[in-house]
C-alpha atoms as a PDB file:
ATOM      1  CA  UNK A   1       0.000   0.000   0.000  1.00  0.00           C
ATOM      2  CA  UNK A   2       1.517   3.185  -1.009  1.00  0.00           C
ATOM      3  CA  UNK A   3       2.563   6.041   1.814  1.00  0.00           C
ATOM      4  CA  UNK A   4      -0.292   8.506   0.658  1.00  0.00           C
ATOM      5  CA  UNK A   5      -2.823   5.363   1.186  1.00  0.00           C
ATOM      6  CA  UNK A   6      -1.941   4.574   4.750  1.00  0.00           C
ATOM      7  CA  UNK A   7      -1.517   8.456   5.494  1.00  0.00           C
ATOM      8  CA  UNK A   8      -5.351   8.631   4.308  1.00  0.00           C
ATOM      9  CA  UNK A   9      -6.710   6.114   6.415  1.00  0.00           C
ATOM     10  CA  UNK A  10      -4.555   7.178   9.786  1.00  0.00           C
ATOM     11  CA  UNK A  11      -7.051   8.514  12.512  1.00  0.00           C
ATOM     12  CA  UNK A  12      -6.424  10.079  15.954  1.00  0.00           C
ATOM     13  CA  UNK A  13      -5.360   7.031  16.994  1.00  0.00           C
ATOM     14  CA  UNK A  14      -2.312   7.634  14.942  1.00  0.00           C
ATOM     15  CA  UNK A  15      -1.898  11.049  15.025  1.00  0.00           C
ATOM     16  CA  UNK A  16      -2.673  12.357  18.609  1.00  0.00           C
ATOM     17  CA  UNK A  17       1.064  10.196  19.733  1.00  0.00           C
ATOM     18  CA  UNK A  18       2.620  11.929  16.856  1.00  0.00           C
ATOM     19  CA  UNK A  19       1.827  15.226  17.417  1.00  0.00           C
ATOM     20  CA  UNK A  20       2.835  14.200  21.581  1.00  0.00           C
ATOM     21  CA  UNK A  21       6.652  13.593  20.243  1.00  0.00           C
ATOM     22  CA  UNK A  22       6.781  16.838  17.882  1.00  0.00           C
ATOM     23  CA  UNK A  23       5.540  18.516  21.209  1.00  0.00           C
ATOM     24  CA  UNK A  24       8.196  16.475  23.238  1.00  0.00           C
ATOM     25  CA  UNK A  25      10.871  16.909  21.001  1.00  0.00           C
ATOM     26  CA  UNK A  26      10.614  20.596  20.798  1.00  0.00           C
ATOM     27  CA  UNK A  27      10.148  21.097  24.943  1.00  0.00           C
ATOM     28  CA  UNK A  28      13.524  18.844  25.087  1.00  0.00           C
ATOM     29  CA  UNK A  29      15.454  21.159  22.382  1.00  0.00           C
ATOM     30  CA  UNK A  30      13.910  24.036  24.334  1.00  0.00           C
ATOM     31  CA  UNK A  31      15.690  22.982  27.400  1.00  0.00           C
ATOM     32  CA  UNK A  32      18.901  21.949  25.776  1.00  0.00           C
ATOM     33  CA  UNK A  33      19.277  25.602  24.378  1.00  0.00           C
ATOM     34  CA  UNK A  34      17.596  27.551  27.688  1.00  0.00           C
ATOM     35  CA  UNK A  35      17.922  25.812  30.928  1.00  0.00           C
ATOM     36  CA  UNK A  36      15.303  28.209  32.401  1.00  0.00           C
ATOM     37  CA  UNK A  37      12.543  28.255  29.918  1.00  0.00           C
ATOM     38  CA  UNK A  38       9.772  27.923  32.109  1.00  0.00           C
ATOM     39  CA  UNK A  39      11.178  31.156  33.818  1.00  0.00           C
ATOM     40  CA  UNK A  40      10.611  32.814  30.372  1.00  0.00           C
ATOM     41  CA  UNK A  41       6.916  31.327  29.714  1.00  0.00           C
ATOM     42  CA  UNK A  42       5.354  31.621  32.872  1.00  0.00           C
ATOM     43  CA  UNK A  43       7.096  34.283  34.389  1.00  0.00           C
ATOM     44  CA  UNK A  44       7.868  32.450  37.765  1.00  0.00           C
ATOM     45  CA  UNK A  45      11.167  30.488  38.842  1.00  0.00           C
ATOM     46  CA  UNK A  46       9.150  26.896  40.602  1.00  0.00           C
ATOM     47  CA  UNK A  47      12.968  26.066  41.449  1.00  0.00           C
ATOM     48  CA  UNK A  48      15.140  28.959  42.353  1.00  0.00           C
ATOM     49  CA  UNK A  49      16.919  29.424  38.978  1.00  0.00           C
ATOM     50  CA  UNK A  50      18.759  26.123  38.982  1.00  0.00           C
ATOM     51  CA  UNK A  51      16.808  24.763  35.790  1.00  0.00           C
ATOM     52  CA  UNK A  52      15.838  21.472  37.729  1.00  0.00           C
ATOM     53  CA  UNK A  53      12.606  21.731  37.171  1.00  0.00           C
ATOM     54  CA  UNK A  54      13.078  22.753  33.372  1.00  0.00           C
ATOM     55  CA  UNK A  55      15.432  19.125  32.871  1.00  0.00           C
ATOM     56  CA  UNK A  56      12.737  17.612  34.922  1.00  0.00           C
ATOM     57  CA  UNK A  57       9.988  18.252  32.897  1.00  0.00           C
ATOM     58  CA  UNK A  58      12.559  17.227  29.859  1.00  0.00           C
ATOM     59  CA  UNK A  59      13.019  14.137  31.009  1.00  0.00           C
ATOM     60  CA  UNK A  60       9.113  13.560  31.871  1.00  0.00           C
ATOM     61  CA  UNK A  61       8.354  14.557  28.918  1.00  0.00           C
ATOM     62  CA  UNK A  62      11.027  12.310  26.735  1.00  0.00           C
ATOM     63  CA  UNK A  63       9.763   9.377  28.486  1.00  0.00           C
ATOM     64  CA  UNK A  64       5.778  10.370  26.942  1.00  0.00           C
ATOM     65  CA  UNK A  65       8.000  11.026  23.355  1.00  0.00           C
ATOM     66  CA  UNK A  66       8.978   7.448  23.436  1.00  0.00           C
ATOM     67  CA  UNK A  67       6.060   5.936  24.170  1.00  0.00           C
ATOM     68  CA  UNK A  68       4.561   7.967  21.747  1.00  0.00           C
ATOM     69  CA  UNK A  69       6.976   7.102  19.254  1.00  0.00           C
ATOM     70  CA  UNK A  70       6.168   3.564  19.989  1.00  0.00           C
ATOM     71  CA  UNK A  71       2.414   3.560  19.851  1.00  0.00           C
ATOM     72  CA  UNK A  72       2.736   5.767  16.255  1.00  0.00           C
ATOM     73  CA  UNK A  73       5.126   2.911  15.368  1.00  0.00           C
ATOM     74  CA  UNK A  74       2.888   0.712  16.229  1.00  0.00           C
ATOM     75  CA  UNK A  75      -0.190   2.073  14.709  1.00  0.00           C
ATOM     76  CA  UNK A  76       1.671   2.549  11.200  1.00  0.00           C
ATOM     77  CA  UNK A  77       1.926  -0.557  11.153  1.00  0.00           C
ATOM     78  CA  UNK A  78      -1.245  -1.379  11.715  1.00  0.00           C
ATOM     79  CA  UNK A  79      -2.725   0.406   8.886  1.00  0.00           C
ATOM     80  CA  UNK A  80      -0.664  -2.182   6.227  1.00  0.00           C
ATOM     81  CA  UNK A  81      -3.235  -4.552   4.968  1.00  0.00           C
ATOM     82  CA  UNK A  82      -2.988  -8.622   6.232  1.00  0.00           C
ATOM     83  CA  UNK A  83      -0.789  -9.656   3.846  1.00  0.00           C
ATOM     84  CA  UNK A  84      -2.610 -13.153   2.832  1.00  0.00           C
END
């Protein structure tokens, strides 16, 4: 089944993981080049300035990206037809 095919028939069940690792991804490059992100966003400092809470989150947050990236794994796969 051809790429455009299986990208037709792929439902939330698909999609909602993959948009959780885009969102993962980009909080973990956000704390990679700003240890004290959430300072900028929310205007508050949850752990003194010491960017704990910022790698915290990272890591939290990278765990959710790969089990994302497993269930959209997963669920590509699923959309091939039973080969007979």
């Amino acid at each position: 089944m051809p790429r455009s095919e299986r990208l037709a028939r792929a439902d939330w069940t698909f999609w909602l993981p993959c948009l959780f690792s885009a969102l993962a991804v980009v909080a973990t490059v956000a704390s990679i080049i700003n240890s004290h992100w959430i300072e900028s966003v929310v205007s508050a400092s949850p752990d003194g300035g010491s960017g704990e809470s910022e790698w915290g989150i990272s890591v939290l947050v990278g765990a959710v990206a790969v089990a994302s990236l497993a269930v959209t794994h997963w669920r590509w796969r699923a959309l091939r037809p039973a080969t007979p």
